[in-house]
N, C-alpha and C. Protein backbone atom coordinates (compact mmCIF):
# COMPACT_ATOMS: atom_id res chain seq x y z
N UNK A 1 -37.73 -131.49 -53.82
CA UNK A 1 -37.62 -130.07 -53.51
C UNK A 1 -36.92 -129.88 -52.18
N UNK A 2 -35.73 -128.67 -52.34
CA UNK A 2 -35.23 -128.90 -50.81
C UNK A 2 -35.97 -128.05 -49.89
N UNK A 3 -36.14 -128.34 -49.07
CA UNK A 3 -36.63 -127.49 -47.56
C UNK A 3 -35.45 -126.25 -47.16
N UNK A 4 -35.65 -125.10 -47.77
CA UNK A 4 -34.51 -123.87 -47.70
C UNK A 4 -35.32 -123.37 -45.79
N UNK A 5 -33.60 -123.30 -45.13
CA UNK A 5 -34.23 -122.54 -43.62
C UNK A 5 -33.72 -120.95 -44.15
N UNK A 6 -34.49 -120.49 -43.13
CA UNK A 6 -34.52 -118.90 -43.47
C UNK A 6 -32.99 -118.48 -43.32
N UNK A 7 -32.47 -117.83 -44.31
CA UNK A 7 -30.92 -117.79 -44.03
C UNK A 7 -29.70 -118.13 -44.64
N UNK A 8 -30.52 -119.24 -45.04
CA UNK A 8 -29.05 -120.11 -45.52
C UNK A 8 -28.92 -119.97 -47.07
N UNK A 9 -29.73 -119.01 -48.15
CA UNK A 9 -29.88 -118.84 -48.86
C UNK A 9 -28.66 -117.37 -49.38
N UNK A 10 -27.84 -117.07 -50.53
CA UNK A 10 -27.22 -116.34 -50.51
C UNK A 10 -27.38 -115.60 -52.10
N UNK A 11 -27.67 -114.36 -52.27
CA UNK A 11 -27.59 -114.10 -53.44
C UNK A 11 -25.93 -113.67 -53.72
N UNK A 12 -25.19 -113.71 -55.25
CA UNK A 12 -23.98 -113.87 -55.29
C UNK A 12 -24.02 -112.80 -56.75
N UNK A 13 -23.80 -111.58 -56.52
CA UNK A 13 -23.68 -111.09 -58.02
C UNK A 13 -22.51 -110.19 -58.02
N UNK A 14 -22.73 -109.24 -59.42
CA UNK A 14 -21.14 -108.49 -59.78
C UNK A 14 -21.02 -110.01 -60.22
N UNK A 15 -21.18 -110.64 -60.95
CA UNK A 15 -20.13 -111.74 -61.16
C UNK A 15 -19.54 -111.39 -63.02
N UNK A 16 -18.38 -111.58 -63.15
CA UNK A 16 -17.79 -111.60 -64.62
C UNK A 16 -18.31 -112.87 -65.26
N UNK A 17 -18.47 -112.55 -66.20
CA UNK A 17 -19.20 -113.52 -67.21
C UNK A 17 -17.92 -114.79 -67.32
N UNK A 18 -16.15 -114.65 -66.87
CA UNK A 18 -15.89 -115.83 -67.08
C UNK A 18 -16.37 -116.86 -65.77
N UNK A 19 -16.80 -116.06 -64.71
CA UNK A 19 -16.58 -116.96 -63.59
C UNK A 19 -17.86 -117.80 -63.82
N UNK A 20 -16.95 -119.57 -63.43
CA UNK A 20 -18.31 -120.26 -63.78
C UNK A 20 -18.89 -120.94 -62.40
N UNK A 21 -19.96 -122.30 -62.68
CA UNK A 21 -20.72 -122.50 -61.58
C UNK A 21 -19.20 -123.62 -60.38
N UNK A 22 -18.45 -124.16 -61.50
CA UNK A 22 -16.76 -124.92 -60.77
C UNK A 22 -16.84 -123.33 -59.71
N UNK A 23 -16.21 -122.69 -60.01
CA UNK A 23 -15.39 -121.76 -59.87
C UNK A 23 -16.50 -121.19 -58.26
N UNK A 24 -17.80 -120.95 -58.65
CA UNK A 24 -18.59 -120.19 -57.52
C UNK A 24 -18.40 -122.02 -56.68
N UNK A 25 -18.24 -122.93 -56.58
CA UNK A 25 -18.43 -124.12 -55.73
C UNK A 25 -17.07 -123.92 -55.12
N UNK A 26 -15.88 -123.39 -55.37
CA UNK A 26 -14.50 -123.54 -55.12
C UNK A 26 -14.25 -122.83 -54.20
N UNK A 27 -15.11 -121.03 -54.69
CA UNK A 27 -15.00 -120.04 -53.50
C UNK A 27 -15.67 -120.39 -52.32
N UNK A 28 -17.01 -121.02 -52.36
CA UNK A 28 -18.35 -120.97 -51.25
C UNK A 28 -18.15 -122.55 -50.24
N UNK A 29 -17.04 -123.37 -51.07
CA UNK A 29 -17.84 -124.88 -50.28
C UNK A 29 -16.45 -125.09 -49.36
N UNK A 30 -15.88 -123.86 -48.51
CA UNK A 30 -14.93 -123.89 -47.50
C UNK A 30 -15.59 -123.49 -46.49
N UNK A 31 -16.90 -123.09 -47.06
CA UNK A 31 -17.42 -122.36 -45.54
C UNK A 31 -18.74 -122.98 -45.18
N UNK A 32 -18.76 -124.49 -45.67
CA UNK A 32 -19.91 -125.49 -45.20
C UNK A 32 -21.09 -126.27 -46.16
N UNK A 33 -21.12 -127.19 -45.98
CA UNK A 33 -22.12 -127.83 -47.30
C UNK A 33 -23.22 -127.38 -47.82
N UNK A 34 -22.62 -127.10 -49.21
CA UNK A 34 -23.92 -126.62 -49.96
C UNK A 34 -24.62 -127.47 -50.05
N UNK A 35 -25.88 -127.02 -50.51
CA UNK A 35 -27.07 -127.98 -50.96
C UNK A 35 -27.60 -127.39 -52.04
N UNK A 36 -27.44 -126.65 -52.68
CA UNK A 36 -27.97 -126.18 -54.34
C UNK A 36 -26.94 -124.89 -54.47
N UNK A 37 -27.02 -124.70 -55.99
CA UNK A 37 -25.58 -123.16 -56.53
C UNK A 37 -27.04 -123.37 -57.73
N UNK A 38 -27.74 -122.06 -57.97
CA UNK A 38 -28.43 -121.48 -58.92
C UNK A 38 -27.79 -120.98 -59.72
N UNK A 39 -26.96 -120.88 -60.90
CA UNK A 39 -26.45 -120.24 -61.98
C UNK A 39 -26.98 -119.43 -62.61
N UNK A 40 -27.74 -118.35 -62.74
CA UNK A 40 -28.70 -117.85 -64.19
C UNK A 40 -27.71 -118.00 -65.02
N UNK A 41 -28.92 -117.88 -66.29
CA UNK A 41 -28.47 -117.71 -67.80
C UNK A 41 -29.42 -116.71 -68.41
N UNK A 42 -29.00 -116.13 -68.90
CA UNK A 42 -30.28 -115.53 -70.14
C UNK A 42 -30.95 -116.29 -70.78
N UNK A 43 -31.90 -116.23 -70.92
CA UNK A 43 -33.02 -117.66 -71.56
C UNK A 43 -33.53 -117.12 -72.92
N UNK A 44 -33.68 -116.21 -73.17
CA UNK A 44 -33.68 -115.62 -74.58
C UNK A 44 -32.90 -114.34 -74.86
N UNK A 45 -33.26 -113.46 -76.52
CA UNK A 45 -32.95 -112.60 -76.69
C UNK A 45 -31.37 -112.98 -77.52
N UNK A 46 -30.79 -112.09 -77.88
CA UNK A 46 -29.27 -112.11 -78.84
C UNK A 46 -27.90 -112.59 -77.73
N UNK A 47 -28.40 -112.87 -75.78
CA UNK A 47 -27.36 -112.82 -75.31
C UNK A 47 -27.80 -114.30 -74.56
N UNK A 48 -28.99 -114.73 -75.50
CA UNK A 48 -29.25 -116.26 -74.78
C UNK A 48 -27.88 -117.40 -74.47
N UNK A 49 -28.16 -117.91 -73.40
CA UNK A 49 -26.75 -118.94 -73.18
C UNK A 49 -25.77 -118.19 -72.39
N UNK A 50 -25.54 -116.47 -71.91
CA UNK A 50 -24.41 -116.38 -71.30
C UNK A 50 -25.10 -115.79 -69.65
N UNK A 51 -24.07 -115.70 -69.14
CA UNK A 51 -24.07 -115.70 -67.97
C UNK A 51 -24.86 -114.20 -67.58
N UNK A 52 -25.80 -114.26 -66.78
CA UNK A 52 -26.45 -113.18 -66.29
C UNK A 52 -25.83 -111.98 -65.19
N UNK A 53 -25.01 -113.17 -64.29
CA UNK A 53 -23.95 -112.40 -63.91
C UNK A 53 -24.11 -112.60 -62.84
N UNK A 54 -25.22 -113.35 -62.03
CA UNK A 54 -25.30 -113.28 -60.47
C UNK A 54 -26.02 -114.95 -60.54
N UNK A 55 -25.97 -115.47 -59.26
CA UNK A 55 -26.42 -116.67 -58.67
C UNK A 55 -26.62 -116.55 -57.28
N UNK A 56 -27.45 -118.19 -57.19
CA UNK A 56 -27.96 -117.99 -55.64
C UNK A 56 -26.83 -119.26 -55.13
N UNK A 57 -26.32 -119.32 -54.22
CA UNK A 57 -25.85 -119.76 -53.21
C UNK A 57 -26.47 -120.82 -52.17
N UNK A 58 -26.65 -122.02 -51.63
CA UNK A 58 -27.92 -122.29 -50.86
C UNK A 58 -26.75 -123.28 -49.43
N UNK A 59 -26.76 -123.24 -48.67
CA UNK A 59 -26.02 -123.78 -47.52
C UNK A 59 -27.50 -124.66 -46.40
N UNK A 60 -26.53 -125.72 -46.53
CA UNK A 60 -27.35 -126.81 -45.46
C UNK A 60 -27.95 -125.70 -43.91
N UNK A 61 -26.77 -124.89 -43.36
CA UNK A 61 -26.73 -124.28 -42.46
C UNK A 61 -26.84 -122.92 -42.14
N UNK A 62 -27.49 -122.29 -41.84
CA UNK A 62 -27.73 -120.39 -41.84
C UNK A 62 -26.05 -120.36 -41.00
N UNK A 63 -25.53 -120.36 -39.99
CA UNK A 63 -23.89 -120.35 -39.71
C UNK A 63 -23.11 -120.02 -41.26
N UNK A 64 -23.27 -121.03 -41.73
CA UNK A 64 -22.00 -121.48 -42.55
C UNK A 64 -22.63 -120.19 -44.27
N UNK A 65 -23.79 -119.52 -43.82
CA UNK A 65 -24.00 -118.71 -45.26
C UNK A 65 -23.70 -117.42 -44.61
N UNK A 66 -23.62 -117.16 -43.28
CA UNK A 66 -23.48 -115.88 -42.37
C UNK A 66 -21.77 -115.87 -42.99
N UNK A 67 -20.88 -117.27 -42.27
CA UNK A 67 -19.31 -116.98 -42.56
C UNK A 67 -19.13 -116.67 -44.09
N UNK A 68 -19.88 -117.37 -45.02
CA UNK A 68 -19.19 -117.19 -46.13
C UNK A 68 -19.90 -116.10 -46.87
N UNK A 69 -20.83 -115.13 -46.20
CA UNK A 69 -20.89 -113.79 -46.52
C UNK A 69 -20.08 -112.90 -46.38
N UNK A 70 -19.10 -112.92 -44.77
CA UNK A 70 -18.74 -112.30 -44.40
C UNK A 70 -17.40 -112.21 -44.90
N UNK A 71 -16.85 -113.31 -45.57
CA UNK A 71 -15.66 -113.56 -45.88
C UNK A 71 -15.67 -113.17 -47.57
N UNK A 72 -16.66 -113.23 -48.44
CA UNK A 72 -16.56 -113.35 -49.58
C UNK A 72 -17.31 -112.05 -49.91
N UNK A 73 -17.84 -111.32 -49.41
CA UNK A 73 -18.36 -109.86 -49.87
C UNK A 73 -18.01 -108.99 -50.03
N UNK A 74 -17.17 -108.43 -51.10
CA UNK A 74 -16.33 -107.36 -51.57
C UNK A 74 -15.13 -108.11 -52.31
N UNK A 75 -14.78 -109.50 -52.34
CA UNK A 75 -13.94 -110.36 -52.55
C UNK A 75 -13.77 -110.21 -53.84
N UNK A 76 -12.49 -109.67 -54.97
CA UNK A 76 -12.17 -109.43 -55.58
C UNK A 76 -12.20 -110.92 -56.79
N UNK A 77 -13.12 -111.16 -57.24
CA UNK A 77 -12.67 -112.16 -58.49
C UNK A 77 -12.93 -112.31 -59.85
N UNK A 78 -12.06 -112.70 -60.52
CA UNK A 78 -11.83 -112.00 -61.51
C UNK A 78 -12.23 -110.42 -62.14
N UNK A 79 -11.12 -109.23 -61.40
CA UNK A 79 -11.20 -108.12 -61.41
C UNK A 79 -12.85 -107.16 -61.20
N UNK A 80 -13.85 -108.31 -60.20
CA UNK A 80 -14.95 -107.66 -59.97
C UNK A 80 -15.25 -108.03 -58.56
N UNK A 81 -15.33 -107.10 -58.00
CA UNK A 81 -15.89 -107.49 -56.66
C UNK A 81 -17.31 -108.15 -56.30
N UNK A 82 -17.23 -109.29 -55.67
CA UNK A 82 -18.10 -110.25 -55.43
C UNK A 82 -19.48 -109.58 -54.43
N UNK A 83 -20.46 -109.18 -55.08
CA UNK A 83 -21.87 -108.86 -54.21
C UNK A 83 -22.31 -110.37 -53.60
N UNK A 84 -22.32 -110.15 -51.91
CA UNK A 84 -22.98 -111.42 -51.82
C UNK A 84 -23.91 -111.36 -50.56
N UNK A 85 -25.25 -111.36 -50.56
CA UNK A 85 -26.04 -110.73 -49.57
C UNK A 85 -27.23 -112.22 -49.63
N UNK A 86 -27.74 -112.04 -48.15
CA UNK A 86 -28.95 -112.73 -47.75
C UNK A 86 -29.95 -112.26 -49.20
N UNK A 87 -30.07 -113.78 -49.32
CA UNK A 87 -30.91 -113.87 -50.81
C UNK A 87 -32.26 -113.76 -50.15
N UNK A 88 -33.05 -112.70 -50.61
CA UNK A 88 -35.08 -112.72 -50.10
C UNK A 88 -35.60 -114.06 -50.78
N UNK A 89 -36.20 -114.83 -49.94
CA UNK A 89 -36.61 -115.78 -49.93
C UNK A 89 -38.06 -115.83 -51.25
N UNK A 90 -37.89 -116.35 -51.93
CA UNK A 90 -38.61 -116.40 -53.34
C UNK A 90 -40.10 -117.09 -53.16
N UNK A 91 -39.92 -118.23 -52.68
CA UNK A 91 -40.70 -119.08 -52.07
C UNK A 91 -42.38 -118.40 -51.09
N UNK A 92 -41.95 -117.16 -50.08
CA UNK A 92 -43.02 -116.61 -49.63
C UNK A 92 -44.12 -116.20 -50.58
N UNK A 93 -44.83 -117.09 -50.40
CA UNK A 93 -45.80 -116.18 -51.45
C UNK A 93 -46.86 -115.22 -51.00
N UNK A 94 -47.30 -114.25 -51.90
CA UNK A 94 -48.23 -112.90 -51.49
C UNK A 94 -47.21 -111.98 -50.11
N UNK A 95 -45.97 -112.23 -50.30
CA UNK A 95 -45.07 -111.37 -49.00
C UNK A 95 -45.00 -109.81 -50.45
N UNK A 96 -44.80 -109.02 -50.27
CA UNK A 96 -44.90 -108.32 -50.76
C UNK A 96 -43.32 -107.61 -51.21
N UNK A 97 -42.27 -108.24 -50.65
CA UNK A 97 -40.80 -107.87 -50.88
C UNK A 97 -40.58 -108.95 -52.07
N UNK A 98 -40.85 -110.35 -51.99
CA UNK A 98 -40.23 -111.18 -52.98
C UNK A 98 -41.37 -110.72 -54.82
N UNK A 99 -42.27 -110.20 -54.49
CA UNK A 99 -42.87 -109.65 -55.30
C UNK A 99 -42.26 -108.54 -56.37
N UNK A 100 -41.81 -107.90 -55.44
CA UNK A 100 -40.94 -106.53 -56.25
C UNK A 100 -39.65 -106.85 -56.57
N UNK A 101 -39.16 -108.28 -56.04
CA UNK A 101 -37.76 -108.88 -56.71
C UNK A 101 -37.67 -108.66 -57.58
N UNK A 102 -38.49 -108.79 -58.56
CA UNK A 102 -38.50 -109.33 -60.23
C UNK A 102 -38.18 -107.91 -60.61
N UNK A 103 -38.44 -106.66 -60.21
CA UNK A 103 -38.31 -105.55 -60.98
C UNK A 103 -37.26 -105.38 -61.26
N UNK A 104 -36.08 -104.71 -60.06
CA UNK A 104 -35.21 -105.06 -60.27
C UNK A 104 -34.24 -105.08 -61.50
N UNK A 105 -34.57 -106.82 -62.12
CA UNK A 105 -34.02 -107.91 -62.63
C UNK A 105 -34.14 -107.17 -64.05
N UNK A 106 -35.52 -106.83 -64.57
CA UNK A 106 -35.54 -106.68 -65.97
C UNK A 106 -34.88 -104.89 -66.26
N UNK A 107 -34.94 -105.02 -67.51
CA UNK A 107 -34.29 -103.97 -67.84
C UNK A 107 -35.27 -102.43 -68.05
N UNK A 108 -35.21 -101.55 -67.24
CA UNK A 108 -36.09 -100.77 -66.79
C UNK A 108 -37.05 -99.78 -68.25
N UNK A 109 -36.14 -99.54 -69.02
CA UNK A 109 -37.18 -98.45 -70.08
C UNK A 109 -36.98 -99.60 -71.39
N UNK A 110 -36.35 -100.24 -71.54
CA UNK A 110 -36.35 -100.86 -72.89
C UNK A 110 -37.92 -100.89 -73.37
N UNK A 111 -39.27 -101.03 -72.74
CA UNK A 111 -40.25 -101.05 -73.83
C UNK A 111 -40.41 -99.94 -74.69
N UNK A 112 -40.19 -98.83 -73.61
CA UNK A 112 -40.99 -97.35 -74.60
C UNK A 112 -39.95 -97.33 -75.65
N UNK A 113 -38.75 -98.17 -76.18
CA UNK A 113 -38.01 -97.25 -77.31
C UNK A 113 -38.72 -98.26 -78.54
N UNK A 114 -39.73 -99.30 -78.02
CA UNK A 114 -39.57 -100.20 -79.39
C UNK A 114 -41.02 -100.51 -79.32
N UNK A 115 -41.75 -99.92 -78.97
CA UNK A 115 -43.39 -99.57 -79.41
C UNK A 115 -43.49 -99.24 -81.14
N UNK A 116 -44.39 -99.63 -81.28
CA UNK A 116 -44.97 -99.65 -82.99
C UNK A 116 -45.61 -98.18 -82.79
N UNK A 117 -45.35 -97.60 -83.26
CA UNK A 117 -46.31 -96.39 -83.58
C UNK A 117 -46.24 -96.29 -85.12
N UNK A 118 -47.72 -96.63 -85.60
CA UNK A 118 -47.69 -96.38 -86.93
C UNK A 118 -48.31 -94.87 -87.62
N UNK A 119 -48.85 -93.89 -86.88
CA UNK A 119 -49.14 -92.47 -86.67
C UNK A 119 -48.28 -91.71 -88.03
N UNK A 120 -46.94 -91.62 -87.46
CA UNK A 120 -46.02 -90.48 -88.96
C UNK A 120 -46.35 -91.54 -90.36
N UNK A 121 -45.93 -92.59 -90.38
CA UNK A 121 -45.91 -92.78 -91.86
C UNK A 121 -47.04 -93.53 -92.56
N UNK A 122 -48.37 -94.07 -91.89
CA UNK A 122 -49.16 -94.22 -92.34
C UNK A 122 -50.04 -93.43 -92.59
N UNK A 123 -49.86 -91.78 -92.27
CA UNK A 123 -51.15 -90.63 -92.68
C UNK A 123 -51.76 -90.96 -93.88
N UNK A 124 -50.87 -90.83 -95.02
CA UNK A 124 -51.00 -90.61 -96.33
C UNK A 124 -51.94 -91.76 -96.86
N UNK A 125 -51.81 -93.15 -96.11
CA UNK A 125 -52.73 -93.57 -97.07
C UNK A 125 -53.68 -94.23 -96.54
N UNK A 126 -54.28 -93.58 -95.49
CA UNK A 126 -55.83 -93.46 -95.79
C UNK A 126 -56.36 -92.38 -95.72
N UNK A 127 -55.88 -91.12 -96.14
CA UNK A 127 -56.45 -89.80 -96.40
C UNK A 127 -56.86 -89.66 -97.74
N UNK A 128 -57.52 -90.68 -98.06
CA UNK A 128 -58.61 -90.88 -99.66
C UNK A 128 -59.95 -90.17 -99.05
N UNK A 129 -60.49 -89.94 -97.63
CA UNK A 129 -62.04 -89.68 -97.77
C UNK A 129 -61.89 -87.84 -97.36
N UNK A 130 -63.30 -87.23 -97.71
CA UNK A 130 -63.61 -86.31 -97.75
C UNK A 130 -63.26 -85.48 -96.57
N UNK A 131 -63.00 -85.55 -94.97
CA UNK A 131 -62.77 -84.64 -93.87
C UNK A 131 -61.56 -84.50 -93.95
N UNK A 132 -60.62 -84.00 -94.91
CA UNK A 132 -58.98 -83.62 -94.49
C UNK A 132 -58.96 -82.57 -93.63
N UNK A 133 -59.49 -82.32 -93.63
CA UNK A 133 -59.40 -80.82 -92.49
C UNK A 133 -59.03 -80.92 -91.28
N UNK A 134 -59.66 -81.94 -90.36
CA UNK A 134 -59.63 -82.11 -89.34
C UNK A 134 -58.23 -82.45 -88.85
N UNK A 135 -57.51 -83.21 -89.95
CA UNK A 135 -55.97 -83.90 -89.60
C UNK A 135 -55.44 -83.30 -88.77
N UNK A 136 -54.89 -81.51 -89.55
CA UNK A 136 -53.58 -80.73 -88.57
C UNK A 136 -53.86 -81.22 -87.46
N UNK A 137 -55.03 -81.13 -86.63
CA UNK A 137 -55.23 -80.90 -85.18
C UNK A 137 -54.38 -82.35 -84.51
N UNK A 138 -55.03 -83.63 -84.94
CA UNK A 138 -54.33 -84.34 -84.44
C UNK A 138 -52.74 -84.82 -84.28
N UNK A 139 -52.45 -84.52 -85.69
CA UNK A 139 -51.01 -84.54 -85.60
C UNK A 139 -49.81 -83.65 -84.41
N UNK A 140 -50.31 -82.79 -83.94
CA UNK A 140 -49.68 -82.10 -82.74
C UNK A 140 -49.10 -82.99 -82.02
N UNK A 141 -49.89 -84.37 -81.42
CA UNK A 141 -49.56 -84.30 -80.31
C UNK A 141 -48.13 -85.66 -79.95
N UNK A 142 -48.03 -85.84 -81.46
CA UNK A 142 -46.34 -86.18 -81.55
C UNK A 142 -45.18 -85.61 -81.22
């Protein structure tokens, strides 16, 4: 496990799905020795295997992740400009910023459209017993 100093860590996004992990080592390793390039991928779902679109960056030296922020942030590649900011340190645990990282990340309303509600089309069949009456009322509040 490497020993990350505070700093030298870089998050790298906006990235186009052709740019690969060659390509992020080609831009970043002029401005001092890396020691890890995080790639995401999508790990499941219909878009498993492609590129998420952002990575972490990791430099031996907080210097050398300061220059190659400063040089590569807004940096045009392949027709997307390169986001590249002090990555929040993941590692703190119970800090209360690397906590709310994750939100972020996922995709914000996708649950409420794909909830089961079985309410409209199962009425009919179990309205075999004697209280039909009561139904209208509940149905409203669809």
């Amino acid at each position: 496990l490497i020993m990350e100093k505070k700093g030298t860590s870089l998050f790298v996004g906006n990235l186009d799905p052709r740019v690969t992990e060659y390509i992020i080592l080609q831009l970043f390793q002029d401005f001092g020795k890396i020691s890890e390039v995080d790639y995401k991928w999508v790990a499941k779902g219909p878009t498993k295997g492609e590129p998420r679109g952002y990575c972490f960056v990791v430099y031996e030296k907080q210097e050398n992740a300061i220059k190659a922020r400063t040089a590569l942030d807004g940096k045009v590649v392949m027709g997307r400009p390169l986001a590249v900011k002090p990555a929040h340190d993941e590692k703190d645990k119970g800090d209360a910023q690397s906590s709310s990282l994750a939100s972020p990340l996922a995709p914000p309303a996708l649950g409420h459209q794909f909830l089961y509600r079985p309410k409209n089309k199962d009425n009919r069949s179990g309205g075999g017993g004697g209280g039909g009456g009561g139904g209208g009322g509940s149905s409203a509040g669809g």
